[in-house]
PDB file of N, CA and C in Angstrom:
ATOM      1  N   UNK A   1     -12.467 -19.806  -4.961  1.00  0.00           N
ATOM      2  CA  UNK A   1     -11.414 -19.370  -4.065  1.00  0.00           C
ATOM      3  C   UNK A   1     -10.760 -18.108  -4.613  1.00  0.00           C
ATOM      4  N   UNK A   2     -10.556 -17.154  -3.898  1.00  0.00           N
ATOM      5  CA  UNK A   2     -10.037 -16.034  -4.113  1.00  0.00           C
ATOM      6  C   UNK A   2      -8.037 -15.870  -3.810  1.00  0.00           C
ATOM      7  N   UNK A   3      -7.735 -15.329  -4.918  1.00  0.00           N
ATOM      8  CA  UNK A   3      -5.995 -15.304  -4.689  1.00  0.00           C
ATOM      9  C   UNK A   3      -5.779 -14.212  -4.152  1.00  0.00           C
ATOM     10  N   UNK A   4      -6.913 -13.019  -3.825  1.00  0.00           N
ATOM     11  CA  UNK A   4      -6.392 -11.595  -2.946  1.00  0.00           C
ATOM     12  C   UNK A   4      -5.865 -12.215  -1.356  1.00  0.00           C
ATOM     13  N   UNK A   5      -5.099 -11.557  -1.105  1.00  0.00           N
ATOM     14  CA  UNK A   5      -4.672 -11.063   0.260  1.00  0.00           C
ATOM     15  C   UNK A   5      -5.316 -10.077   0.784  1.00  0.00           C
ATOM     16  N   UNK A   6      -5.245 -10.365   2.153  1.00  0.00           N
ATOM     17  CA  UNK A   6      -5.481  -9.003   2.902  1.00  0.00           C
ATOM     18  C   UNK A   6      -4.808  -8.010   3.271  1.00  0.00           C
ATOM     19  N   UNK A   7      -4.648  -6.878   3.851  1.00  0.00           N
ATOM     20  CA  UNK A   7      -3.906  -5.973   3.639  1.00  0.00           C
ATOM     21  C   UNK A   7      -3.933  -5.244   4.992  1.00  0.00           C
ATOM     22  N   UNK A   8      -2.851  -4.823   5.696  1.00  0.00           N
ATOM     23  CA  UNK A   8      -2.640  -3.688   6.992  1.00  0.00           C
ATOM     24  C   UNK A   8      -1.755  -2.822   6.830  1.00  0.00           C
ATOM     25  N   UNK A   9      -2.021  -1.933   7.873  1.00  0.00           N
ATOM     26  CA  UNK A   9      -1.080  -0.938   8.519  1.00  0.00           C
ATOM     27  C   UNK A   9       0.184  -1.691   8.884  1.00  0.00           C
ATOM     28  N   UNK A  10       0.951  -0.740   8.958  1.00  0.00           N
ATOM     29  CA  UNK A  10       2.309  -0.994  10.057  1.00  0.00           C
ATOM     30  C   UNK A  10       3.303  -0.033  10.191  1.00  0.00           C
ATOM     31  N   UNK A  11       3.112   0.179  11.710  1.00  0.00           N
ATOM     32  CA  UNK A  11       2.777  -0.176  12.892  1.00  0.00           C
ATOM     33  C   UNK A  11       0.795  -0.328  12.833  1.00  0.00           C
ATOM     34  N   UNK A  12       0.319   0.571  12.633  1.00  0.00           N
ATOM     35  CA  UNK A  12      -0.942   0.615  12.630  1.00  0.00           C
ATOM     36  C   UNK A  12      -1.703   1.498  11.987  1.00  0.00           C
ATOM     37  N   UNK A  13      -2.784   2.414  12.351  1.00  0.00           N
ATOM     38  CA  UNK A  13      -2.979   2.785  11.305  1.00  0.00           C
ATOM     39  C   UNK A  13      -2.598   4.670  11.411  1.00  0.00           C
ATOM     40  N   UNK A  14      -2.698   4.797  12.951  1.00  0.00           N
ATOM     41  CA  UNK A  14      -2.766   6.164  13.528  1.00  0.00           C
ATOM     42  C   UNK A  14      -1.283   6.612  13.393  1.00  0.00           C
ATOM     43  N   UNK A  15      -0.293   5.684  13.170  1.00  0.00           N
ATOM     44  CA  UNK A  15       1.154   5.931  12.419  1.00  0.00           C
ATOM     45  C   UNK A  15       1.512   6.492  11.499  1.00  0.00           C
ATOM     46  N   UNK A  16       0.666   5.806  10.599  1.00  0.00           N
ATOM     47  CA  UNK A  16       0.886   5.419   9.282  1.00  0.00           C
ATOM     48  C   UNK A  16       0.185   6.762   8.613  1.00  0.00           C
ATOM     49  N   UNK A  17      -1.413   6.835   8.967  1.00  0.00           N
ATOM     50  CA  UNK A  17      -2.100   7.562   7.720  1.00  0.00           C
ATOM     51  C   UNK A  17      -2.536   8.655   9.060  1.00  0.00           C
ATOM     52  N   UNK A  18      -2.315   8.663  10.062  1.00  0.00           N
ATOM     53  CA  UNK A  18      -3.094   9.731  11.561  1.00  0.00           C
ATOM     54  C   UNK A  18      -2.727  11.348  10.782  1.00  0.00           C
ATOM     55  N   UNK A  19      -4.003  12.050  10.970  1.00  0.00           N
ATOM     56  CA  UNK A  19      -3.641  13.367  10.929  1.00  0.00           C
ATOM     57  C   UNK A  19      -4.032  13.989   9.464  1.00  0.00           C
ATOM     58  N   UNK A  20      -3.772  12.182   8.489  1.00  0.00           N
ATOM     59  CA  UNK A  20      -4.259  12.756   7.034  1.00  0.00           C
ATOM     60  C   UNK A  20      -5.661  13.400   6.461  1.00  0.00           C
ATOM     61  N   UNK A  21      -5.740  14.209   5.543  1.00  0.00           N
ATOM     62  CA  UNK A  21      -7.386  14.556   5.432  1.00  0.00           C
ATOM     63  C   UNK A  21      -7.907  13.387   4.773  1.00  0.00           C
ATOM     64  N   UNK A  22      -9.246  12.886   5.297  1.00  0.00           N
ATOM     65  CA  UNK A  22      -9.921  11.892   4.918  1.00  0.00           C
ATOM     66  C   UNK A  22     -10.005  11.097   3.839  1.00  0.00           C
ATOM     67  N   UNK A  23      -9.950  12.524   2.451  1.00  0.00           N
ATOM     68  CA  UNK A  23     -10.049  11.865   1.294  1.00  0.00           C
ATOM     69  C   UNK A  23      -9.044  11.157   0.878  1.00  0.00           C
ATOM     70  N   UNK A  24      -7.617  11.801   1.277  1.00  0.00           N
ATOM     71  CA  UNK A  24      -6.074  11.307   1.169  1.00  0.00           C
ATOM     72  C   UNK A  24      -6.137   9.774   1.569  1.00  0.00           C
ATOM     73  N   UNK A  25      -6.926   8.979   2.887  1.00  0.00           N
ATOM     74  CA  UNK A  25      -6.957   8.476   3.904  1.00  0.00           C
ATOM     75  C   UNK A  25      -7.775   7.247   2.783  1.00  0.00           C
ATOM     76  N   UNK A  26      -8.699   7.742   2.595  1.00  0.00           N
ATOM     77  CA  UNK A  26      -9.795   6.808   1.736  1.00  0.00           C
ATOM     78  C   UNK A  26      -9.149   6.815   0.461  1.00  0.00           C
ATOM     79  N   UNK A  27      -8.615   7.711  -0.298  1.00  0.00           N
ATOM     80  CA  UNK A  27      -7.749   6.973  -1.360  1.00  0.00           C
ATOM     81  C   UNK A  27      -6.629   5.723  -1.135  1.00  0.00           C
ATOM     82  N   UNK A  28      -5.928   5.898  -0.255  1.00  0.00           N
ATOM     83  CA  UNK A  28      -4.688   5.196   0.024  1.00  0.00           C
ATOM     84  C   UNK A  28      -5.521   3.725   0.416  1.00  0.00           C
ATOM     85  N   UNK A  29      -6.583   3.408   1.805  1.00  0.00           N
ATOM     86  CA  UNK A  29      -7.274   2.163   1.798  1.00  0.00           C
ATOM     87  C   UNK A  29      -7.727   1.436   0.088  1.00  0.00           C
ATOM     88  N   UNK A  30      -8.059   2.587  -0.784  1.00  0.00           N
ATOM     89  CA  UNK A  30      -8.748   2.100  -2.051  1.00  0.00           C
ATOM     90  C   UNK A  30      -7.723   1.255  -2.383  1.00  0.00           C
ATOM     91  N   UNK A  31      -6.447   2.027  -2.439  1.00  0.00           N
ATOM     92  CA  UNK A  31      -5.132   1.457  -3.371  1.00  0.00           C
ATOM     93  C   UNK A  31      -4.852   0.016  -2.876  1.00  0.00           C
ATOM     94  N   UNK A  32      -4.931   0.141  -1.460  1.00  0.00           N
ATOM     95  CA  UNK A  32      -4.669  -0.671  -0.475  1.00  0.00           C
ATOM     96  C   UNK A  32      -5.500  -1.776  -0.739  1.00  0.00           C
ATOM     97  N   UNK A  33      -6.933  -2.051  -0.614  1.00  0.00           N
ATOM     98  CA  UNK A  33      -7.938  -3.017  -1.510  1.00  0.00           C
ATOM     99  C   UNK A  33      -7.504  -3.445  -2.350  1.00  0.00           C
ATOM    100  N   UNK A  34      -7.054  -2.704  -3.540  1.00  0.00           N
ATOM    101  CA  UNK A  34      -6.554  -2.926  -4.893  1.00  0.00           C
ATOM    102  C   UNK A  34      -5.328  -3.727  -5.117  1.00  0.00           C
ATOM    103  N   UNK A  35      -4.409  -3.298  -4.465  1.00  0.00           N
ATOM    104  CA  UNK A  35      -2.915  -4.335  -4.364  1.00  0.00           C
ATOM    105  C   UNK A  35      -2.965  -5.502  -3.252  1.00  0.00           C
ATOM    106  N   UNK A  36      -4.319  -5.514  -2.876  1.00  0.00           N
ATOM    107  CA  UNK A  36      -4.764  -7.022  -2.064  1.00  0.00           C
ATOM    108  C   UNK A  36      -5.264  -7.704  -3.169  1.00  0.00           C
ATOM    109  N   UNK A  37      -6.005  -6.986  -3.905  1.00  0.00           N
ATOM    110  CA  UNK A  37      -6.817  -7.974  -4.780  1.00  0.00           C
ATOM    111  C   UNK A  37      -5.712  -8.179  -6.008  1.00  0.00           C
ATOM    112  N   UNK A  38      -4.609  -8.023  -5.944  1.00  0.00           N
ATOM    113  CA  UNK A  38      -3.533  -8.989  -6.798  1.00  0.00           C
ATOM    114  C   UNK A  38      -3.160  -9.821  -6.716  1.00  0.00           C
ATOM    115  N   UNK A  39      -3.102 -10.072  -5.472  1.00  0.00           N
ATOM    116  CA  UNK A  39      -2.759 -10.844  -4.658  1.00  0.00           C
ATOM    117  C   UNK A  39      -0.967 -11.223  -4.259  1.00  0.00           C
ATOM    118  N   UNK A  40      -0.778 -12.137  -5.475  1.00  0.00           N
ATOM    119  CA  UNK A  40       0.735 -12.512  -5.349  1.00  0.00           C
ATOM    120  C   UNK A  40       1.442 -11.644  -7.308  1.00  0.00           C
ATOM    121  N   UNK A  41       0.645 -11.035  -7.531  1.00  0.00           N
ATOM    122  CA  UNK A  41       0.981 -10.527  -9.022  1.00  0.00           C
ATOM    123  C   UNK A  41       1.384  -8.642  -8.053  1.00  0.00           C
ATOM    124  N   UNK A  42       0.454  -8.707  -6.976  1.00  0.00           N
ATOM    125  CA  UNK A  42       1.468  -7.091  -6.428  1.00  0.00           C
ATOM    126  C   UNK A  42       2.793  -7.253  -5.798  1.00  0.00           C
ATOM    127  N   UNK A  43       3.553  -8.338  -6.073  1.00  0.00           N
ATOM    128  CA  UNK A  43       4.949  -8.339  -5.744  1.00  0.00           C
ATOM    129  C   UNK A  43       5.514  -7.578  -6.708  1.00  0.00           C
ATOM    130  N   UNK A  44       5.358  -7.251  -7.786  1.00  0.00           N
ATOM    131  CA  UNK A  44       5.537  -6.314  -9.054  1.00  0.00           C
ATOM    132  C   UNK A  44       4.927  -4.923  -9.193  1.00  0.00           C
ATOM    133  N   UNK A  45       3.958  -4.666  -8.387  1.00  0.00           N
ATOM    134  CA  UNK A  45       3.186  -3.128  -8.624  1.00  0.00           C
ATOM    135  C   UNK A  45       4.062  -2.566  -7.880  1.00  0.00           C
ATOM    136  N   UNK A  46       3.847  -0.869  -8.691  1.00  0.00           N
ATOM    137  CA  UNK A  46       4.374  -0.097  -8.242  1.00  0.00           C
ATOM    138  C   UNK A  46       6.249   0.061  -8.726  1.00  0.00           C
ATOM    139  N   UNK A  47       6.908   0.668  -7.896  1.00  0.00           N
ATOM    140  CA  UNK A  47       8.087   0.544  -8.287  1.00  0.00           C
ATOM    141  C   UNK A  47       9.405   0.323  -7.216  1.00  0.00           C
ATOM    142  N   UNK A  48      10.106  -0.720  -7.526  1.00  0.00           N
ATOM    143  CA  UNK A  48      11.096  -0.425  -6.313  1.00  0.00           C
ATOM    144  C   UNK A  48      12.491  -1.782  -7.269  1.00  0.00           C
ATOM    145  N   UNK A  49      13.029  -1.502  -6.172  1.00  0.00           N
ATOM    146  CA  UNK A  49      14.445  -2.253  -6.617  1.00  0.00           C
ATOM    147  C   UNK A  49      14.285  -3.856  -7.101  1.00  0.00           C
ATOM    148  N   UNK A  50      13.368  -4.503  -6.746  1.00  0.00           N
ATOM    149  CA  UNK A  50      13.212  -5.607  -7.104  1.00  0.00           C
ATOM    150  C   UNK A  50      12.109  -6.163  -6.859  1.00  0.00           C
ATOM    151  N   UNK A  51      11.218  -7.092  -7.729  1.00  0.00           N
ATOM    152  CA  UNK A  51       9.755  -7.472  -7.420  1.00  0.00           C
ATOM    153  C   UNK A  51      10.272  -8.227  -5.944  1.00  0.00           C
ATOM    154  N   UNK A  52       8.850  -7.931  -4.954  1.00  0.00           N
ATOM    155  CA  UNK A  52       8.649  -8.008  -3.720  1.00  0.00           C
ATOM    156  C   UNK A  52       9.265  -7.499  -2.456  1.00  0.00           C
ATOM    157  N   UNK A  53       9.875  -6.349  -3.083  1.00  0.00           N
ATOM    158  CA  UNK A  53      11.116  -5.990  -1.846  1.00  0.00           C
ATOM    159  C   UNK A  53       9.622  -4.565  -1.741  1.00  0.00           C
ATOM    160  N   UNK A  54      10.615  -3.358  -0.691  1.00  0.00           N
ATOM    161  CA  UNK A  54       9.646  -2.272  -0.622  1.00  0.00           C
ATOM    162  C   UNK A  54       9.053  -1.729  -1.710  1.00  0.00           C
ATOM    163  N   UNK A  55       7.915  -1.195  -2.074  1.00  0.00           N
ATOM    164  CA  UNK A  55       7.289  -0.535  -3.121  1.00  0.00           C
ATOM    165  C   UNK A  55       6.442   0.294  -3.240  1.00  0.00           C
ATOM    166  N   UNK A  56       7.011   1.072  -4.054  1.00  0.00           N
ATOM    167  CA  UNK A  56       6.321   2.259  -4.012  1.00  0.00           C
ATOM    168  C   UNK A  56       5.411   2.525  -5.145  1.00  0.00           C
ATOM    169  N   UNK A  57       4.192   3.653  -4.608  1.00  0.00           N
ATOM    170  CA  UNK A  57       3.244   3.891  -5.849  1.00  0.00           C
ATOM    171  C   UNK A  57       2.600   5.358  -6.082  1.00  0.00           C
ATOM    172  N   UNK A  58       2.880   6.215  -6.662  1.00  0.00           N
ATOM    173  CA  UNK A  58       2.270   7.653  -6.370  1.00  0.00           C
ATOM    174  C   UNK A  58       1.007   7.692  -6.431  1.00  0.00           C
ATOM    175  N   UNK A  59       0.184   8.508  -5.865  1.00  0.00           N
ATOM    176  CA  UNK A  59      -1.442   8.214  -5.923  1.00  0.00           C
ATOM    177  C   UNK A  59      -1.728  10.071  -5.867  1.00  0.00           C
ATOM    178  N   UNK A  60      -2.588  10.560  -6.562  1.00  0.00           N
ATOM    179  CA  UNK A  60      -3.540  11.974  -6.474  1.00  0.00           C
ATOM    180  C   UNK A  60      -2.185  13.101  -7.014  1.00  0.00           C
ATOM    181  N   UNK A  61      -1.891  12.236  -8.551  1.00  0.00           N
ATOM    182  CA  UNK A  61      -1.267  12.965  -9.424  1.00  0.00           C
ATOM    183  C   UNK A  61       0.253  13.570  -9.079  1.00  0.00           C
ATOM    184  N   UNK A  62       0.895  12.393  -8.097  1.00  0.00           N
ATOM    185  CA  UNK A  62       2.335  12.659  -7.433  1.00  0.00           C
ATOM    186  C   UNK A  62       2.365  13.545  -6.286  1.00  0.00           C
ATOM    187  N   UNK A  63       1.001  13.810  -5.307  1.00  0.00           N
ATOM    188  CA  UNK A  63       1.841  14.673  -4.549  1.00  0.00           C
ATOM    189  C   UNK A  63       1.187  13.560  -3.382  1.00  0.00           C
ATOM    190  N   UNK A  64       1.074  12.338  -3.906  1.00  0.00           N
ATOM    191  CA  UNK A  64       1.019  11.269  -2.217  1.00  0.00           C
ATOM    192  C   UNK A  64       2.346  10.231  -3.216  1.00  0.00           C
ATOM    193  N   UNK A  65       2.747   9.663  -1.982  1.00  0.00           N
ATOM    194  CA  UNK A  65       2.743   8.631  -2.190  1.00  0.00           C
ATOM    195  C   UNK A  65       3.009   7.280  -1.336  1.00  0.00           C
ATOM    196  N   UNK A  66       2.811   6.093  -1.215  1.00  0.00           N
ATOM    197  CA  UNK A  66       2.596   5.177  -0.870  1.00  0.00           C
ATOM    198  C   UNK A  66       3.728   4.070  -0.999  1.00  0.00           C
ATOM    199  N   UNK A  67       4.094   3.565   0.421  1.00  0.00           N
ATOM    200  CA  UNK A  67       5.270   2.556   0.541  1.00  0.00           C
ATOM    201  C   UNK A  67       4.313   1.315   1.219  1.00  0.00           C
ATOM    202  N   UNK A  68       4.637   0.534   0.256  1.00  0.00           N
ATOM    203  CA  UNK A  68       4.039  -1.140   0.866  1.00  0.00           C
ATOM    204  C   UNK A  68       5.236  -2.283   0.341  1.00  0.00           C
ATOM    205  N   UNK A  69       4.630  -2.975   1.339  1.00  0.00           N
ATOM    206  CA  UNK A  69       5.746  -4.443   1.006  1.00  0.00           C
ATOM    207  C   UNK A  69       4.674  -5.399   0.776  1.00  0.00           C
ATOM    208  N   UNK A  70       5.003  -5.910  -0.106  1.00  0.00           N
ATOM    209  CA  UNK A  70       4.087  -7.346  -0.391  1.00  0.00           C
ATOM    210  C   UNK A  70       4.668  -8.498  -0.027  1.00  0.00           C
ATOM    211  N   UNK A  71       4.261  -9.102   1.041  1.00  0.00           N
ATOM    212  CA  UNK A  71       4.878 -10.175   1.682  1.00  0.00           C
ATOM    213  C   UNK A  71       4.301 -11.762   1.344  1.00  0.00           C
ATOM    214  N   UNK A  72       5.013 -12.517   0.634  1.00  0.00           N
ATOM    215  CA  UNK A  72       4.881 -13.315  -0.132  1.00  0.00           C
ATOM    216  C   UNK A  72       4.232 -14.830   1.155  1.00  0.00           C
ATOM    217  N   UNK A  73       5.186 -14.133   1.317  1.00  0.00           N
ATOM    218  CA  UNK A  73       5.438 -15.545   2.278  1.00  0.00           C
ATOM    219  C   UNK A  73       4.076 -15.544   3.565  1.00  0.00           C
ATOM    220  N   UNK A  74       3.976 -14.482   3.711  1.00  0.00           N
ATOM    221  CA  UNK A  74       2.525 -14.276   4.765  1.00  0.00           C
ATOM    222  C   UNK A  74       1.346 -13.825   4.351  1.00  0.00           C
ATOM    223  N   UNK A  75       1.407 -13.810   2.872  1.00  0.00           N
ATOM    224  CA  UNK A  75       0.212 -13.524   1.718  1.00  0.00           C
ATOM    225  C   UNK A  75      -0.706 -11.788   1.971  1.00  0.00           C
ATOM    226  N   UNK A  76       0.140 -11.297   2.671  1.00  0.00           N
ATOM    227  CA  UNK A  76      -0.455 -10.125   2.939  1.00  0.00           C
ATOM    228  C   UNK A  76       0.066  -8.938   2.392  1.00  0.00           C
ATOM    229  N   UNK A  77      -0.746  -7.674   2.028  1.00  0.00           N
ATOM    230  CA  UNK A  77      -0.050  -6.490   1.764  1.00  0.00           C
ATOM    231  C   UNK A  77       0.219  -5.862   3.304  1.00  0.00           C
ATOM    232  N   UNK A  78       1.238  -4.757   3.140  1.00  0.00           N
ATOM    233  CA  UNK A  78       1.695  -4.267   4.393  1.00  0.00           C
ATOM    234  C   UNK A  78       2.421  -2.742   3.990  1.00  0.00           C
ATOM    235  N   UNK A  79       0.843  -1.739   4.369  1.00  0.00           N
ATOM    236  CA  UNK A  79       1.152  -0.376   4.507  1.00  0.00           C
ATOM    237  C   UNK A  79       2.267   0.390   5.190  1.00  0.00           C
ATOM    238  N   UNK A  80       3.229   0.739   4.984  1.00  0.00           N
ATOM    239  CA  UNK A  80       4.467   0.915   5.754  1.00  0.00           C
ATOM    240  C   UNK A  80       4.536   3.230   5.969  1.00  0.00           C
ATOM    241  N   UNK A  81       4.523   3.570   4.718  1.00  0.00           N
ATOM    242  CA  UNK A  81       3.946   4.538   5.159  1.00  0.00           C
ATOM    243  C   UNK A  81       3.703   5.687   4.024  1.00  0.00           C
ATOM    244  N   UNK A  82       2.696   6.531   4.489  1.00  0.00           N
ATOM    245  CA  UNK A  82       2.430   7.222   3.387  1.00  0.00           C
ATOM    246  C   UNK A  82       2.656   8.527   3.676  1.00  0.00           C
ATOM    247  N   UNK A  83       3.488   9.590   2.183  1.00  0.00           N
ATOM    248  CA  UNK A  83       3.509  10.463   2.643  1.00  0.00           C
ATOM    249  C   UNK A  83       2.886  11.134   1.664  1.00  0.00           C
ATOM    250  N   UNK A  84       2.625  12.796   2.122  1.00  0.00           N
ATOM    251  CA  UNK A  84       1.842  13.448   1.312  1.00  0.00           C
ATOM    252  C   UNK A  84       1.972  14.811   1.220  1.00  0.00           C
ATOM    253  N   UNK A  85       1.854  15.856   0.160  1.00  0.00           N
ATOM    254  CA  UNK A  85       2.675  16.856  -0.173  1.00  0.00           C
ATOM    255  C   UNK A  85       1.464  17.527  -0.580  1.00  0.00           C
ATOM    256  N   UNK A  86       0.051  17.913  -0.464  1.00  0.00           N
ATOM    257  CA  UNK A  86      -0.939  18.480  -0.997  1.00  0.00           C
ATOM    258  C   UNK A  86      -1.439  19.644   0.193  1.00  0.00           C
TER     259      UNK A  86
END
């Protein structure tokens, strides 16, 4: 049995990541994989005011970065939004 979660957009995905260049796009899903496969230990990744509240993570040397909530209670990660400065 596996302890990863699965992981979405929100609102979706053309919100969230629409418009980004691909590679930006395919990094952020990677990360996104990655803080699923923590499962309930990514209530702590990244950085924010308190394990499991919003969290943040810089990705492609600080000029992205990435807001997710790890939702405990519905075992899922949840892409909220990414921004990017490259």
């Amino acid at each position: 049995m596996s302890d990863a979660w699965p992981w979405a957009y929100d609102p979706d995905a053309e919100h969230v990541v629409g418009g980004l260049p691909e590679e930006v796009v395919a990094e952020v899903e990677r990360l996104a994989r990655q803080l699923a496969a923590l499962g309930r230990d990514a209530l702590e990744a990244g950085r924010g005011p308190r394990p499991g509240s919003l969290r943040l993570l810089d990705f492609f040397g600080g000029f992205g970065l990435l807001a997710f909530l790890p939702l405990e209670r519905a075992e899922v990660i949840v892409i909220t939004q990414v921004t990017w400065a490259g």
